[in-house]
C-alpha atoms as a PDB file:
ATOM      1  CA  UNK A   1       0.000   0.000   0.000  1.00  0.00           C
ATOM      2  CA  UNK A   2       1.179   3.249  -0.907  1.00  0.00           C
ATOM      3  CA  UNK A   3       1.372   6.413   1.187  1.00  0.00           C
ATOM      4  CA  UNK A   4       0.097   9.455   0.360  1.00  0.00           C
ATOM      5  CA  UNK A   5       1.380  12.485   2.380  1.00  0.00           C
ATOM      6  CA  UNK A   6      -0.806  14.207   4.673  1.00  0.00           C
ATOM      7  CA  UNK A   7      -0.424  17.741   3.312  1.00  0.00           C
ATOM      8  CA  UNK A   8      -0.288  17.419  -0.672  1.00  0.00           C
ATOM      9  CA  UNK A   9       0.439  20.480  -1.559  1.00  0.00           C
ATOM     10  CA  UNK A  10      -2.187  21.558  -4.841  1.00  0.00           C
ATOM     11  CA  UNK A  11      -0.994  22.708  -7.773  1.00  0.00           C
ATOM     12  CA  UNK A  12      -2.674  26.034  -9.240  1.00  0.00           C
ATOM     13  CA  UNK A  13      -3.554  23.938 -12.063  1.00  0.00           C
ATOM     14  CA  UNK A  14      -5.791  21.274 -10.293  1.00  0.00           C
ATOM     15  CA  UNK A  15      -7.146  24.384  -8.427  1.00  0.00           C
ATOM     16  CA  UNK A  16      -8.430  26.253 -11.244  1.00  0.00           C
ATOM     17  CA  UNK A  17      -9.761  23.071 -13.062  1.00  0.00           C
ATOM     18  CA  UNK A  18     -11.415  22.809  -9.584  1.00  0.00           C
ATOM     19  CA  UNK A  19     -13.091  26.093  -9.925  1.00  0.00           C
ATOM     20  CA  UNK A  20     -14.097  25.785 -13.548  1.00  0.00           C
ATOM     21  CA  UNK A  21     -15.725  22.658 -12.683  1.00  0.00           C
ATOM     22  CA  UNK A  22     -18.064  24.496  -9.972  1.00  0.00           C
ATOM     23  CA  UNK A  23     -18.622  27.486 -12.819  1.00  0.00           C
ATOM     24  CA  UNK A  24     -19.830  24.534 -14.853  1.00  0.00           C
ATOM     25  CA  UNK A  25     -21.767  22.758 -12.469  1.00  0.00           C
ATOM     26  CA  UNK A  26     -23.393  26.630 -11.855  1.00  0.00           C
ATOM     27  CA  UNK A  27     -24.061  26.611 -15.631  1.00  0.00           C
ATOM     28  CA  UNK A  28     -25.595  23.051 -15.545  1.00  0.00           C
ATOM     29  CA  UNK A  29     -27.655  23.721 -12.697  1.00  0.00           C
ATOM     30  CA  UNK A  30     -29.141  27.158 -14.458  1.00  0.00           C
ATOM     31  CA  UNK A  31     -30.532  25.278 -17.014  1.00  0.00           C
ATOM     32  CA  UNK A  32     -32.616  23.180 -15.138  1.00  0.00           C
ATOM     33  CA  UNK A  33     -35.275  24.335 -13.220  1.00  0.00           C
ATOM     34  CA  UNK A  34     -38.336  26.695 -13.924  1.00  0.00           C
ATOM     35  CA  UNK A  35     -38.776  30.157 -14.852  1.00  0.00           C
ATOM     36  CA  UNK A  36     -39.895  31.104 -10.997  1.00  0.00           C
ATOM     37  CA  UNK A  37     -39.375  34.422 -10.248  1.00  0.00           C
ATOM     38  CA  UNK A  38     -37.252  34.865  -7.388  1.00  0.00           C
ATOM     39  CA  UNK A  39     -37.341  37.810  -4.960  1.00  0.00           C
ATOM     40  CA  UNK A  40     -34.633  39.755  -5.467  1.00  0.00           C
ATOM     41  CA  UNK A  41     -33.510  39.951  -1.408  1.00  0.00           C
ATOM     42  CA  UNK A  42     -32.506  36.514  -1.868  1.00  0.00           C
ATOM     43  CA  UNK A  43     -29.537  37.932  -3.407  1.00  0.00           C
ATOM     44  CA  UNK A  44     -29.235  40.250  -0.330  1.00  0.00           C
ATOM     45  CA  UNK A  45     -26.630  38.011   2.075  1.00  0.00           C
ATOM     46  CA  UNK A  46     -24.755  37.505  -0.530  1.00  0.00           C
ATOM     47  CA  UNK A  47     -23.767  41.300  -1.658  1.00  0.00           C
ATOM     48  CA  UNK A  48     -23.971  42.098   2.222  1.00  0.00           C
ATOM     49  CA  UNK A  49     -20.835  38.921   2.282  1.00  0.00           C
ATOM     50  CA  UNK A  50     -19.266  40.487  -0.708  1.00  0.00           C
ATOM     51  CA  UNK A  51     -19.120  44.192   0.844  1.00  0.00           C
ATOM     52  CA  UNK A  52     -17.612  42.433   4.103  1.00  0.00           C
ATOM     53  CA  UNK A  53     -15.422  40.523   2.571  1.00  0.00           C
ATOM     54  CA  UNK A  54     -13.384  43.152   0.957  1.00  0.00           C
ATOM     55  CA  UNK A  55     -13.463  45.115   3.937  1.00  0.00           C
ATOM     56  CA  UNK A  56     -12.224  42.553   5.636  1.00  0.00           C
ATOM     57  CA  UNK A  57      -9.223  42.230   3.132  1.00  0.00           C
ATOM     58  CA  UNK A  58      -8.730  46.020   2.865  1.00  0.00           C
ATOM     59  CA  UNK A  59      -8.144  46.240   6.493  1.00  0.00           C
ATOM     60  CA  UNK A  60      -5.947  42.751   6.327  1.00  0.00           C
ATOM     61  CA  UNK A  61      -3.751  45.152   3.004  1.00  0.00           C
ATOM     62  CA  UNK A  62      -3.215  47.552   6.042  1.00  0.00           C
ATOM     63  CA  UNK A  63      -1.664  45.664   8.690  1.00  0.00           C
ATOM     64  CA  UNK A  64       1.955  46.560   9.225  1.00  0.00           C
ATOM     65  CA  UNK A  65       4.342  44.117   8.761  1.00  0.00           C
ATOM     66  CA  UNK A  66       3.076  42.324   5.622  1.00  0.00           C
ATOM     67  CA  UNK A  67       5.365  41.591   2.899  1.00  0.00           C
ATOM     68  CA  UNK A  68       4.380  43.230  -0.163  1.00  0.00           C
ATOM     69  CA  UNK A  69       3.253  40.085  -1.986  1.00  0.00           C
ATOM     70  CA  UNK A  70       0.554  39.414   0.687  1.00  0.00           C
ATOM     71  CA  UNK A  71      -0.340  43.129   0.547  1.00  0.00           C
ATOM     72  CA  UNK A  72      -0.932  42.659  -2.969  1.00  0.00           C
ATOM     73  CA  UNK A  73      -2.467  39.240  -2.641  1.00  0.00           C
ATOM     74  CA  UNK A  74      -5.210  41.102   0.384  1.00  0.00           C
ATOM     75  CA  UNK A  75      -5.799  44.182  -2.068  1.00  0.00           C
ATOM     76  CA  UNK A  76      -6.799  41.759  -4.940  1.00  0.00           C
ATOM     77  CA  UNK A  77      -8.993  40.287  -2.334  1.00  0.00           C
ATOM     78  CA  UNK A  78     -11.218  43.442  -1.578  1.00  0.00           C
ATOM     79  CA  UNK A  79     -10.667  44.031  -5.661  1.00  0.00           C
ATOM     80  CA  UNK A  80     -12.500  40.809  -6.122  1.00  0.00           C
ATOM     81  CA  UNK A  81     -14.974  41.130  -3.659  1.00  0.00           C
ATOM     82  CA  UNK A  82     -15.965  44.518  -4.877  1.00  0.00           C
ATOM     83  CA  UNK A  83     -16.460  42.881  -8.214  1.00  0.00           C
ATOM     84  CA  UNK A  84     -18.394  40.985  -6.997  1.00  0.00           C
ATOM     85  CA  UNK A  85     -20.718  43.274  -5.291  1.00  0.00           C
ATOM     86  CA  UNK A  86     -20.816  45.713  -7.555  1.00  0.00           C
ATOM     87  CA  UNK A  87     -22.621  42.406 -10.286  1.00  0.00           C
ATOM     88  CA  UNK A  88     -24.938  41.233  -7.307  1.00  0.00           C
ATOM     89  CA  UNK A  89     -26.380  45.268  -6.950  1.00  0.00           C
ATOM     90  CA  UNK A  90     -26.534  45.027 -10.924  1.00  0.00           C
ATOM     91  CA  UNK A  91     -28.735  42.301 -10.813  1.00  0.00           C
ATOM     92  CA  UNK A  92     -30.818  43.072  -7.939  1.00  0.00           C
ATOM     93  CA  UNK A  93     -31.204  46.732  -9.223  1.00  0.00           C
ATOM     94  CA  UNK A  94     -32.399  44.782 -12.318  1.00  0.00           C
ATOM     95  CA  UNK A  95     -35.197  42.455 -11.019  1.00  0.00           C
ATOM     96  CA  UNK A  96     -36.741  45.419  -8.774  1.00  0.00           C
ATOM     97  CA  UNK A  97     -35.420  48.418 -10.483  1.00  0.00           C
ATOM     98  CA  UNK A  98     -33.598  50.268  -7.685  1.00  0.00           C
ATOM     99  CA  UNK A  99     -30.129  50.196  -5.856  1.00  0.00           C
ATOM    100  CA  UNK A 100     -30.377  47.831  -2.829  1.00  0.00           C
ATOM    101  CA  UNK A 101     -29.570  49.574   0.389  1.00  0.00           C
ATOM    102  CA  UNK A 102     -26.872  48.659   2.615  1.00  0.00           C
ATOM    103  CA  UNK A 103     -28.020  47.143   6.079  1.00  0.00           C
ATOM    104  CA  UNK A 104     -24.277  46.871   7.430  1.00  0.00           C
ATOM    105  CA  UNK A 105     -23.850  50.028   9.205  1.00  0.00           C
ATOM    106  CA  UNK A 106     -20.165  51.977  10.429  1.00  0.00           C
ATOM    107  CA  UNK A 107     -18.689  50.796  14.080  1.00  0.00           C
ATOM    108  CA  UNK A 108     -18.830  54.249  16.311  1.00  0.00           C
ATOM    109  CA  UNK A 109     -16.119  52.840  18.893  1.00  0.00           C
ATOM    110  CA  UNK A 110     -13.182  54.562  19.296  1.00  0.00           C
ATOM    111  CA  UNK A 111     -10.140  51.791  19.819  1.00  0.00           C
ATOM    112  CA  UNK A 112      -8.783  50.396  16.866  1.00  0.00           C
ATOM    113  CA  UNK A 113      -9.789  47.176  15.818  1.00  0.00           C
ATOM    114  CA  UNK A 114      -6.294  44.663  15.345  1.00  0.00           C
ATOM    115  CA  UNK A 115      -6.194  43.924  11.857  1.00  0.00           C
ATOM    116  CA  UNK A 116      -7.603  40.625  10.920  1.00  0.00           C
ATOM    117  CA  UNK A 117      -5.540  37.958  10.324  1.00  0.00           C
ATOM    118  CA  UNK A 118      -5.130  35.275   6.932  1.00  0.00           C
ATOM    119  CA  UNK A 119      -7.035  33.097   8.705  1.00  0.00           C
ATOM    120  CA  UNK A 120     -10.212  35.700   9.408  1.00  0.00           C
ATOM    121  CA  UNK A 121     -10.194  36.328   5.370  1.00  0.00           C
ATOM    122  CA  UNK A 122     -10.066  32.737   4.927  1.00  0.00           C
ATOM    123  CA  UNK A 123     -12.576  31.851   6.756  1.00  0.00           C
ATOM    124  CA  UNK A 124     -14.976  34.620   5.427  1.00  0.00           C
ATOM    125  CA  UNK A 125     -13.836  33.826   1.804  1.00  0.00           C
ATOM    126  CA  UNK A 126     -15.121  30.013   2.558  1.00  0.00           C
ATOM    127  CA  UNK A 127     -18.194  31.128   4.507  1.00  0.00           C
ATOM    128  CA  UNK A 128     -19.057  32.691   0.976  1.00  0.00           C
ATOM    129  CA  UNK A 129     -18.136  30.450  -1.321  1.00  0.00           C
ATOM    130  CA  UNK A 130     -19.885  27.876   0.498  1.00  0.00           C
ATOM    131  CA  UNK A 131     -23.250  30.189   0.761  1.00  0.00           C
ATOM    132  CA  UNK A 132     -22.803  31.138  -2.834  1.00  0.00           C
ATOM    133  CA  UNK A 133     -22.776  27.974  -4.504  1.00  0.00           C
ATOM    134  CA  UNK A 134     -25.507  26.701  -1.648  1.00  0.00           C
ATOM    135  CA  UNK A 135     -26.972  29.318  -3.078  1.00  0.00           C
ATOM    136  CA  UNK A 136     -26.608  29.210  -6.893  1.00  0.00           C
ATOM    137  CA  UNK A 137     -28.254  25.442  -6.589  1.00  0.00           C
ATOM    138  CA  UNK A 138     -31.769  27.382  -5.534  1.00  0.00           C
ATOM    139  CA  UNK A 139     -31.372  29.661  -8.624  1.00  0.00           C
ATOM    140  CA  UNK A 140     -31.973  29.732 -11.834  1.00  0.00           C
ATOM    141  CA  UNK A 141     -30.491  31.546 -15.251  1.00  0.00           C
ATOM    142  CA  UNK A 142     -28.084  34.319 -14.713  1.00  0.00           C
ATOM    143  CA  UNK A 143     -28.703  33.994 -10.892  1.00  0.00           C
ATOM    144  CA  UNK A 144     -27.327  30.309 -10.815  1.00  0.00           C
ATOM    145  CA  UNK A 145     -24.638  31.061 -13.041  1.00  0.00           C
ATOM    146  CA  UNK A 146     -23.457  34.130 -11.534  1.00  0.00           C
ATOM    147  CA  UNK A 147     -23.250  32.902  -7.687  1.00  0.00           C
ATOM    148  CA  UNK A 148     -21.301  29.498  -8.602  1.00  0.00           C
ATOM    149  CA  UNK A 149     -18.557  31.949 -10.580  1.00  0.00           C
ATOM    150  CA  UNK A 150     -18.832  33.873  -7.129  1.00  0.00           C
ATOM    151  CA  UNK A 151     -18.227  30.718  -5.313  1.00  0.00           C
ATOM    152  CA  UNK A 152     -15.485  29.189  -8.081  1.00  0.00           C
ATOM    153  CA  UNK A 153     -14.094  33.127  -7.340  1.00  0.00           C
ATOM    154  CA  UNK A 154     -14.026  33.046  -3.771  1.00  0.00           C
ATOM    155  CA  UNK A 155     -12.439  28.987  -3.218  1.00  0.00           C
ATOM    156  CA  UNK A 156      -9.863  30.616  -6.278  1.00  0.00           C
ATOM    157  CA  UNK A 157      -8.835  33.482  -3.671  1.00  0.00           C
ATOM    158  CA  UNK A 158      -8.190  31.585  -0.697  1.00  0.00           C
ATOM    159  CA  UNK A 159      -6.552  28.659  -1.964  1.00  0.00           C
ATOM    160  CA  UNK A 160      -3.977  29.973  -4.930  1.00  0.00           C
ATOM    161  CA  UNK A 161      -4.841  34.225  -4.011  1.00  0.00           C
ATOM    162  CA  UNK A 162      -3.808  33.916  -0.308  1.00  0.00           C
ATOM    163  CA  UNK A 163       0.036  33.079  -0.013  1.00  0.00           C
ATOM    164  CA  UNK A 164       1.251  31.762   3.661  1.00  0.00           C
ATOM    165  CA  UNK A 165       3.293  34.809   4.863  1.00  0.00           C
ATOM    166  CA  UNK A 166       6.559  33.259   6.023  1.00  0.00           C
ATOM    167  CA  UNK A 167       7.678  32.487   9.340  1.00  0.00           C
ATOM    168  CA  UNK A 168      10.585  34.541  10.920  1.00  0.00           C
END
């Protein structure tokens, strides 16, 4: 019997097939179903995730210390993210012909926050990607489509985006 390391390390190329497999499956799963219309709040958490998310990763870009790669890894992060938000408000301003309104609201408290670590951006990215393709299966048509790329987006960041800083 063979043994297979604990940690195999994943190459960016089994990663991205990875990810265009969930687009697909997004794509597959859009084209079944019925032409329901769907309220457009369910899209709500998920633009409400996105908008945390890169604030999240904006605030991880400003921690001192960083080397420059991961600074550039966090700021393509909140890039991402706001990409992503700015196609969920597209849509929902679409299917009720308005801009949604932000229910996140500004911390008044006057100590500074620490600045998150790569494992709080990790964990949000998977909290999303796992809500966004739980998601996408509900959907149908653009919907579908667009929250499995969200998903195949967000597992994309964390596992290839999101370098290990190194150890002193």
């Amino acid at each position: 019997m063979w043994a297979v390391p604990a940690d195999t390390p994943l190459s960016r190329r089994s990663v991205l097939r990875a990810a265009v497999g969930a687009a697909a499956i997004g794509v597959l799963v859009s084209a079944c179903g019925h032409d329901e219309h769907n309220e457009p709040d369910t899209l709500l958490p998920q633009l409400e995730a996105a908008r945390s998310d890169a604030a999240l990763a904006t605030a991880a870009a400003a921690a001192p210390g960083l080397s420059p790669a991961t600074v550039a890894a966090y700021t393509e992060v909140a890039t991402e993210r706001g990409k992503h938000a700015d196609a969920l408000a597209a849509e929902i301003t679409r299917a009720i012909g308005s801009s949604p309104t932000s229910s996140t609201t500004a911390a008044g408290g006057t100590a500074a926050a620490p600045a998150p670590a790569r494992r709080d951006v990790v964990a949000a990215l998977t909290r999303s990607a796992e809500s966004a393709s739980g998601r996408a299966v509900t959907e149908s048509g653009y919907r579908a489509g667009l929250l499995g790329s969200i998903a195949a987006s967000c597992t994309a960041l964390y596992l290839v985006g999101l370098p290990e800083e190194p150890k002193p």
